[in-house]
Every structure is written in C-alpha cells, then in structure tokens.
C-alpha atoms as a PDB file:
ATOM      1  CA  UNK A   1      -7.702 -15.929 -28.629  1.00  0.00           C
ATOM      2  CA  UNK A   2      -9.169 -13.119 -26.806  1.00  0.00           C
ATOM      3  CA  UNK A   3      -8.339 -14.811 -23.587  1.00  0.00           C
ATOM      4  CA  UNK A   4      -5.014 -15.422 -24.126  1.00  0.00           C
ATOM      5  CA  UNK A   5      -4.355 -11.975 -24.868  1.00  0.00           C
ATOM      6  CA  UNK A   6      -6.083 -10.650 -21.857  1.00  0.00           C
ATOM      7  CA  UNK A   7      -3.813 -12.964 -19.781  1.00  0.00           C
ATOM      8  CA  UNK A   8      -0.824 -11.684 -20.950  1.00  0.00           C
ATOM      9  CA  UNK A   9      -1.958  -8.477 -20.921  1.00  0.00           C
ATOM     10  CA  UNK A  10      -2.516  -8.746 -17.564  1.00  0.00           C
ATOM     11  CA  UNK A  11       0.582 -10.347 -16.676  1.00  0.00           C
ATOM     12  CA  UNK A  12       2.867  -7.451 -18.159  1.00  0.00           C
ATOM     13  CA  UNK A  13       0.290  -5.235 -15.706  1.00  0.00           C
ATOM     14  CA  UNK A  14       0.913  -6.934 -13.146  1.00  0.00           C
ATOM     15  CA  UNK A  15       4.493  -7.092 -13.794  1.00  0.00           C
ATOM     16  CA  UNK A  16       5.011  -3.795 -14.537  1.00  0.00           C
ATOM     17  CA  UNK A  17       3.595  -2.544 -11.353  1.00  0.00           C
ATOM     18  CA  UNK A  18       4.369  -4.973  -8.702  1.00  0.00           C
ATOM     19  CA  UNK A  19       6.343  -2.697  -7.055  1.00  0.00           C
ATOM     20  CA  UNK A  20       2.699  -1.689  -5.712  1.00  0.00           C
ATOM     21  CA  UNK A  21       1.968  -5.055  -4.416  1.00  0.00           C
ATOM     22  CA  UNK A  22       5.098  -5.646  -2.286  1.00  0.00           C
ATOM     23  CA  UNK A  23       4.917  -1.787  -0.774  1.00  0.00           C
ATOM     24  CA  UNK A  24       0.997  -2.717   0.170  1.00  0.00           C
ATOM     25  CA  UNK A  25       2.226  -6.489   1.573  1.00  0.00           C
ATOM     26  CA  UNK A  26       5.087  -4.858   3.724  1.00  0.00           C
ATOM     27  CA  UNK A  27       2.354  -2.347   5.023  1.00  0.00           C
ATOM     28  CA  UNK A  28      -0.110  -4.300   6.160  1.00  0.00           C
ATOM     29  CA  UNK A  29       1.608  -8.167   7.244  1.00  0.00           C
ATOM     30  CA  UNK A  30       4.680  -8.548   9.745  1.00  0.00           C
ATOM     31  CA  UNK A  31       6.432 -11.475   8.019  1.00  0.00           C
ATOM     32  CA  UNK A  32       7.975 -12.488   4.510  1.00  0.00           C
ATOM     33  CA  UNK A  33       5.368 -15.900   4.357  1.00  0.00           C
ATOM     34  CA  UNK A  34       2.170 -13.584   5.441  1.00  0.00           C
ATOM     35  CA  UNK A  35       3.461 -10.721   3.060  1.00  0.00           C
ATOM     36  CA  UNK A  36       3.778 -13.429   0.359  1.00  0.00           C
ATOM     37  CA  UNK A  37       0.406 -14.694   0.666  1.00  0.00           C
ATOM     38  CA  UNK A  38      -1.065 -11.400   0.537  1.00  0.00           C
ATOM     39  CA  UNK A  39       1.011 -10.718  -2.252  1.00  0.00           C
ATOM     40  CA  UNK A  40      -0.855 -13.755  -3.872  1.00  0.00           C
ATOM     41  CA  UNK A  41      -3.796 -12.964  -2.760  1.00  0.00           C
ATOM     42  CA  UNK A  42      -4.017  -9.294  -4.385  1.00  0.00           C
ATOM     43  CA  UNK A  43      -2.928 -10.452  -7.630  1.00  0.00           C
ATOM     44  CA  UNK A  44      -5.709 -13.230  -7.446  1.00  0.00           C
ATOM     45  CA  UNK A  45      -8.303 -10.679  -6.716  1.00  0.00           C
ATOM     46  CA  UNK A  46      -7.073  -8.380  -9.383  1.00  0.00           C
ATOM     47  CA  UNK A  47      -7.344 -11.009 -11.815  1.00  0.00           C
ATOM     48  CA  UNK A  48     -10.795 -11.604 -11.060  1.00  0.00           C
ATOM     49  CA  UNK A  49     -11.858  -8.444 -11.248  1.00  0.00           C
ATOM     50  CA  UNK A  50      -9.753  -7.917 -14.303  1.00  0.00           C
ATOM     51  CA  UNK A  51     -12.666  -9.005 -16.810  1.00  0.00           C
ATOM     52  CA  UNK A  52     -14.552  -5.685 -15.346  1.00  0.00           C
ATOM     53  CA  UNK A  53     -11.677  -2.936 -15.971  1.00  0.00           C
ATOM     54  CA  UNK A  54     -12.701  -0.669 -18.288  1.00  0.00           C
ATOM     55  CA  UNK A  55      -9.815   1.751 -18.136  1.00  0.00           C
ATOM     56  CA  UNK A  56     -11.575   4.418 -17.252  1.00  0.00           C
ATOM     57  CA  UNK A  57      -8.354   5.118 -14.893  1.00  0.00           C
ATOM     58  CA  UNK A  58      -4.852   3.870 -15.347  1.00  0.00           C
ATOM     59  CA  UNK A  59      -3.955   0.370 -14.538  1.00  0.00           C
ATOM     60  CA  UNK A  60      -1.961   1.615 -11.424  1.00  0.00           C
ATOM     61  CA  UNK A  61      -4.884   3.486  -9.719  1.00  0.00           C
ATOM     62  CA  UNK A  62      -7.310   0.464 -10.191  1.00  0.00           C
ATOM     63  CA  UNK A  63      -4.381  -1.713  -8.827  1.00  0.00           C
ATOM     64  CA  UNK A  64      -3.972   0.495  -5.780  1.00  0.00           C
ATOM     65  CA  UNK A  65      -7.757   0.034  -5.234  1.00  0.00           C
ATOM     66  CA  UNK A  66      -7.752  -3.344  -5.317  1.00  0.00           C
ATOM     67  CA  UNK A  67      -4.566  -4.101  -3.574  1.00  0.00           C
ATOM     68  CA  UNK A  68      -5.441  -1.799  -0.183  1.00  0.00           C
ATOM     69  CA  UNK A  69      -8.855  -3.054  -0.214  1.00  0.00           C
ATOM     70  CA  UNK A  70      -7.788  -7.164  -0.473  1.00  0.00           C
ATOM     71  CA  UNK A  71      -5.050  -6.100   2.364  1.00  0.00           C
ATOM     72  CA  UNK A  72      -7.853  -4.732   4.647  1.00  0.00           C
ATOM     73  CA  UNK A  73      -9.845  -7.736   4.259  1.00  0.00           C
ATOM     74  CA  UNK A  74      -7.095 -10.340   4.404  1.00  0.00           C
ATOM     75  CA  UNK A  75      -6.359  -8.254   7.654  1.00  0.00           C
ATOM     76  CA  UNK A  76      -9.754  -8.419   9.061  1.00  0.00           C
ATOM     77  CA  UNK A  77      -9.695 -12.113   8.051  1.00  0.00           C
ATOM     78  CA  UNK A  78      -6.619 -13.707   9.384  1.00  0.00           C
ATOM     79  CA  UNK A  79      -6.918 -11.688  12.585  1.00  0.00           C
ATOM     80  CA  UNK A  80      -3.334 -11.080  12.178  1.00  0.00           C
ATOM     81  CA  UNK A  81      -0.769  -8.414  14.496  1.00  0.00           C
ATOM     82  CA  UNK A  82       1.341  -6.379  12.927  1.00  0.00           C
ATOM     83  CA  UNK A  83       4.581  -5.600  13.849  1.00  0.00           C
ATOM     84  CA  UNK A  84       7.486  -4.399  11.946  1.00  0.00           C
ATOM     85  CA  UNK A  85      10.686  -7.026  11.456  1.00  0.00           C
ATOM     86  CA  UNK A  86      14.090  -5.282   9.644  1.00  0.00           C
ATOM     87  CA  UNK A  87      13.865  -7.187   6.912  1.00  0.00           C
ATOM     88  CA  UNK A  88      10.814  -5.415   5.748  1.00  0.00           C
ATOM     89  CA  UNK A  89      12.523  -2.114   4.677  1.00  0.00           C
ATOM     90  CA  UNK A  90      11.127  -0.479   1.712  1.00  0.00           C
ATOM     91  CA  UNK A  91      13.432   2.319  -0.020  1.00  0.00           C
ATOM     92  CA  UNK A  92      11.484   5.753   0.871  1.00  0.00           C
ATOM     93  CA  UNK A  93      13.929   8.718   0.538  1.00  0.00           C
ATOM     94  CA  UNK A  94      17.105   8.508   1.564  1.00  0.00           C
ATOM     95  CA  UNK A  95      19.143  11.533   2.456  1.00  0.00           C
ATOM     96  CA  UNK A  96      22.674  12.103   1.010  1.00  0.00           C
ATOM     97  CA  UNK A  97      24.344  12.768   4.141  1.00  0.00           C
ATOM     98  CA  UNK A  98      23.029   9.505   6.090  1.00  0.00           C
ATOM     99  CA  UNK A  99      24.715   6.146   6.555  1.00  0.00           C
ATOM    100  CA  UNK A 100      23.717   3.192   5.390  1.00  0.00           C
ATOM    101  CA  UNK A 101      22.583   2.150   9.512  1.00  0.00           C
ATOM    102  CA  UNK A 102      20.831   5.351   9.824  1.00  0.00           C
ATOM    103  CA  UNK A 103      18.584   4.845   6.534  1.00  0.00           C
ATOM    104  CA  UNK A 104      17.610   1.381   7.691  1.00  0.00           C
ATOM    105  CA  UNK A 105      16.682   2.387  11.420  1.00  0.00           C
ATOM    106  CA  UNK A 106      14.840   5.395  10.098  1.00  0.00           C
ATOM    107  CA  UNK A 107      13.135   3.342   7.920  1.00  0.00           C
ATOM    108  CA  UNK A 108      12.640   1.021  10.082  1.00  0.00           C
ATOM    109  CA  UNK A 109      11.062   3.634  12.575  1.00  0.00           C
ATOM    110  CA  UNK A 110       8.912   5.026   9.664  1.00  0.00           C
ATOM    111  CA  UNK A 111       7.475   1.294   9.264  1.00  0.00           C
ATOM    112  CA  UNK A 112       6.914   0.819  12.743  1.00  0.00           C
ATOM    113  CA  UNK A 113       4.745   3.920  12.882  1.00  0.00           C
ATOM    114  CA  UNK A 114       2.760   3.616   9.947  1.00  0.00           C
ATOM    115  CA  UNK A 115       1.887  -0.138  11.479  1.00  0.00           C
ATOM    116  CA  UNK A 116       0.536   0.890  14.492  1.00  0.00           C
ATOM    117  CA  UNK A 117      -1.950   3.510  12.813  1.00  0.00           C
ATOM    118  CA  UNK A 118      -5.072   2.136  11.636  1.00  0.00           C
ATOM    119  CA  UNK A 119      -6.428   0.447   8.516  1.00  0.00           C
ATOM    120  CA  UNK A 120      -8.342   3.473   7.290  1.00  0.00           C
ATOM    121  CA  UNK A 121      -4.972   6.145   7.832  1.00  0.00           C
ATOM    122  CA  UNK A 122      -2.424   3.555   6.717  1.00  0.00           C
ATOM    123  CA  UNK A 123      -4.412   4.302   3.112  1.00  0.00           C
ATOM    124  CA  UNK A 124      -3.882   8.031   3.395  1.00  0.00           C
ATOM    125  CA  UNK A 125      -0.833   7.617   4.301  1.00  0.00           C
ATOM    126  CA  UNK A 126       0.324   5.219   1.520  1.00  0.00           C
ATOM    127  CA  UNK A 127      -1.759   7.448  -1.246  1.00  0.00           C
ATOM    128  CA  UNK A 128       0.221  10.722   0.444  1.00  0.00           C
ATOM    129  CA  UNK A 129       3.444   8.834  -0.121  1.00  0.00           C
ATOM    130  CA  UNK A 130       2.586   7.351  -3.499  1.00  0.00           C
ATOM    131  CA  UNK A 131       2.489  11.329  -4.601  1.00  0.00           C
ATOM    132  CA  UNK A 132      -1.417  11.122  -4.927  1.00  0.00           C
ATOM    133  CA  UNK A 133      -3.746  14.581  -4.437  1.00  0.00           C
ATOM    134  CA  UNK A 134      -6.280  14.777  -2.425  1.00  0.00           C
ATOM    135  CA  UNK A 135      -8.884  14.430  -5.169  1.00  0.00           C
ATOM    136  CA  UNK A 136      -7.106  11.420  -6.201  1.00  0.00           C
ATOM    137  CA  UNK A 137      -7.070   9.906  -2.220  1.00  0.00           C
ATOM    138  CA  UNK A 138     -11.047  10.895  -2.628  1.00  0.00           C
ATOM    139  CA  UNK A 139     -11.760   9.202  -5.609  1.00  0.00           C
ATOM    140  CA  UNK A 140     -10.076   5.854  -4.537  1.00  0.00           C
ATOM    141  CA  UNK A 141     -11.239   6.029  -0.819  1.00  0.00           C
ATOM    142  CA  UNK A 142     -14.486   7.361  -1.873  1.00  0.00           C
ATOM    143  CA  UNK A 143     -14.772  10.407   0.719  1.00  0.00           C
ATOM    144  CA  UNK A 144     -14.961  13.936  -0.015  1.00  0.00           C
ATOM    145  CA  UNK A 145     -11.711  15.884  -0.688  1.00  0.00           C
ATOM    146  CA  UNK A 146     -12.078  18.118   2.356  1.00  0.00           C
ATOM    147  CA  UNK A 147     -12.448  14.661   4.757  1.00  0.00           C
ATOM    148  CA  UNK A 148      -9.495  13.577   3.021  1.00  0.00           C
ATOM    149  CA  UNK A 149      -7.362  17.191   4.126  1.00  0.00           C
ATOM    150  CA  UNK A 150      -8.784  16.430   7.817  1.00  0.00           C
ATOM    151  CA  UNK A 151      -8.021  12.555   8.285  1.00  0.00           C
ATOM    152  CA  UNK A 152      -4.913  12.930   6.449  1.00  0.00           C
ATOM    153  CA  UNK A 153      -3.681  15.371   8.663  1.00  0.00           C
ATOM    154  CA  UNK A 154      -4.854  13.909  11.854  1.00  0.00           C
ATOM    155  CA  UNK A 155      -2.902  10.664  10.517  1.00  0.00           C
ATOM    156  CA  UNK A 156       0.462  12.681   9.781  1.00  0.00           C
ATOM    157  CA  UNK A 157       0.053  14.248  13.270  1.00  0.00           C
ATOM    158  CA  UNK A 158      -0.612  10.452  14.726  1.00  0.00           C
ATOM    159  CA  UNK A 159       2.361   8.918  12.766  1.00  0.00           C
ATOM    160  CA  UNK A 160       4.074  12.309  13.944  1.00  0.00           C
ATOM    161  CA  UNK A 161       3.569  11.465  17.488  1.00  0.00           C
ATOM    162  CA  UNK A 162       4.700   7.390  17.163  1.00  0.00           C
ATOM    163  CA  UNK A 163       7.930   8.929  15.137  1.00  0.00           C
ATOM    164  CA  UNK A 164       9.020  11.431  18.272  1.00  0.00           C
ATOM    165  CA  UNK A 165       8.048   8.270  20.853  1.00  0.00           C
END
C-alpha cells in the first residue's frame, strides 16, 4: 500500500512541476525528439532516486538538482550539438510594448545565447532566472556563495556578449 501511495505521490510531483523539466529539456537538447527523451530520462532518474528524498528541501529544489544534473550527463553521453530551432521558445518576460515577432526573435536570441555557454554557466544561469539566491545556486551546485557571485557574473557578461553579437 505504501508503494502505491508513493507512486502517486510522485506522479502529482512530477506533475505539478513539469514545467521544470521542459525549461531544463529546451536548455540543454536542440530538437523536440532529443528534448523528449531527456524529458524521459529526468523523470526516470527522479523516480529512482525518489525512495531517498527525505524532504529536507522542497520537491522543486531536489527536482532542479536532479533534472540539470541528468541533462549534463545525457549531454556528455549522447555527444550531442546544441543549437537553438524556433520552435523551442520558452515564455521568459515579455514586454508590453513588443509584438508578438519581436518576443519570439528575442527569445529566440536569448536561447541561442544561453546554448552556446557552457554546461557549468547554463546552471547559473537557469537558477538566476528561476529567481534563486546565491546561497540557494550554492547549495544546489555545491560551491561557495562568493564563487557563485563571480561565475555568475562572468556568465551574464558571456551571455551579454553572444546577445550584442
């Protein structure tokens, strides 16, 4: 009985924040079949290691963990190039005087960018958008909070540079 509750337990998790999963699969893979089998392939991982959560953090947090460290690996793994197609536009914010067009290329930019940075400041810089403090980035990338202030700002001045290219 125990089981079955833990399963769906884990299900409504999952469920609840798979919004994580498909950010994390559009970040790291360049196509909708690559993005779905990482998508897979996180929630197969977090199910394993779903036995050892203790909930000593939110469900979120441990997700995030999970999810950027399967992507890194499933990277490493496939040997796979990433490049940005338009249909892998994720909503970031929007400004109320742009077009429709102009959203979508300048999302389209800010995807393009964040691809070409590597594994290590793609993390920052999906923590940094995901509203996450530096002592939260430290905890989950285990570094100290003053490394995190110094790579995260040489990765917004890198992603700064690709953006003005």
């Amino acid at each position: 009985m125990k089981n079955i509750f833990a399963e769906q337990q884990f299900i409504a998790e999952i469920e609840k924040h798979k919004g994580i999963l498909f950010k994390i699969s559009k970040m790291y893979m360049d196509n909708a079949e690559d993005q779905k089998d990482l998508f897979q392939e996180i929630t197969y991982q977090a199910w394993k290691a779903y036995p050892k959560f203790r909930g000593d953090s939110q469900f979120s947090t441990w997700l995030y963990r999970i999810a950027l460290n399967t992507a890194i690996i499933f990277l490493k793994k496939e040997k796979r190039k990433l490049t940005v197609n338009s249909d892998q536009i994720e909503n970031f914010k929007i400004l109320d005087n742009e077009t429709s067009s102009e959203t979508e290329e300048r999302l389209k930019s800010m995807y393009s960018a964040i691809n070409q940075l590597n594994n290590i400041d793609k993390a920052l810089i999906f923590y940094y958008l995901e509203n996450f403090s530096g002592k939260e980035i430290a905890i989950e990338m285990g570094i100290t909070e003053g490394n995190v202030r110094v790579k995260l700002n040489r990765a917004k001045l890198k992603l700064k540079e690709l953006l003005n290219k």
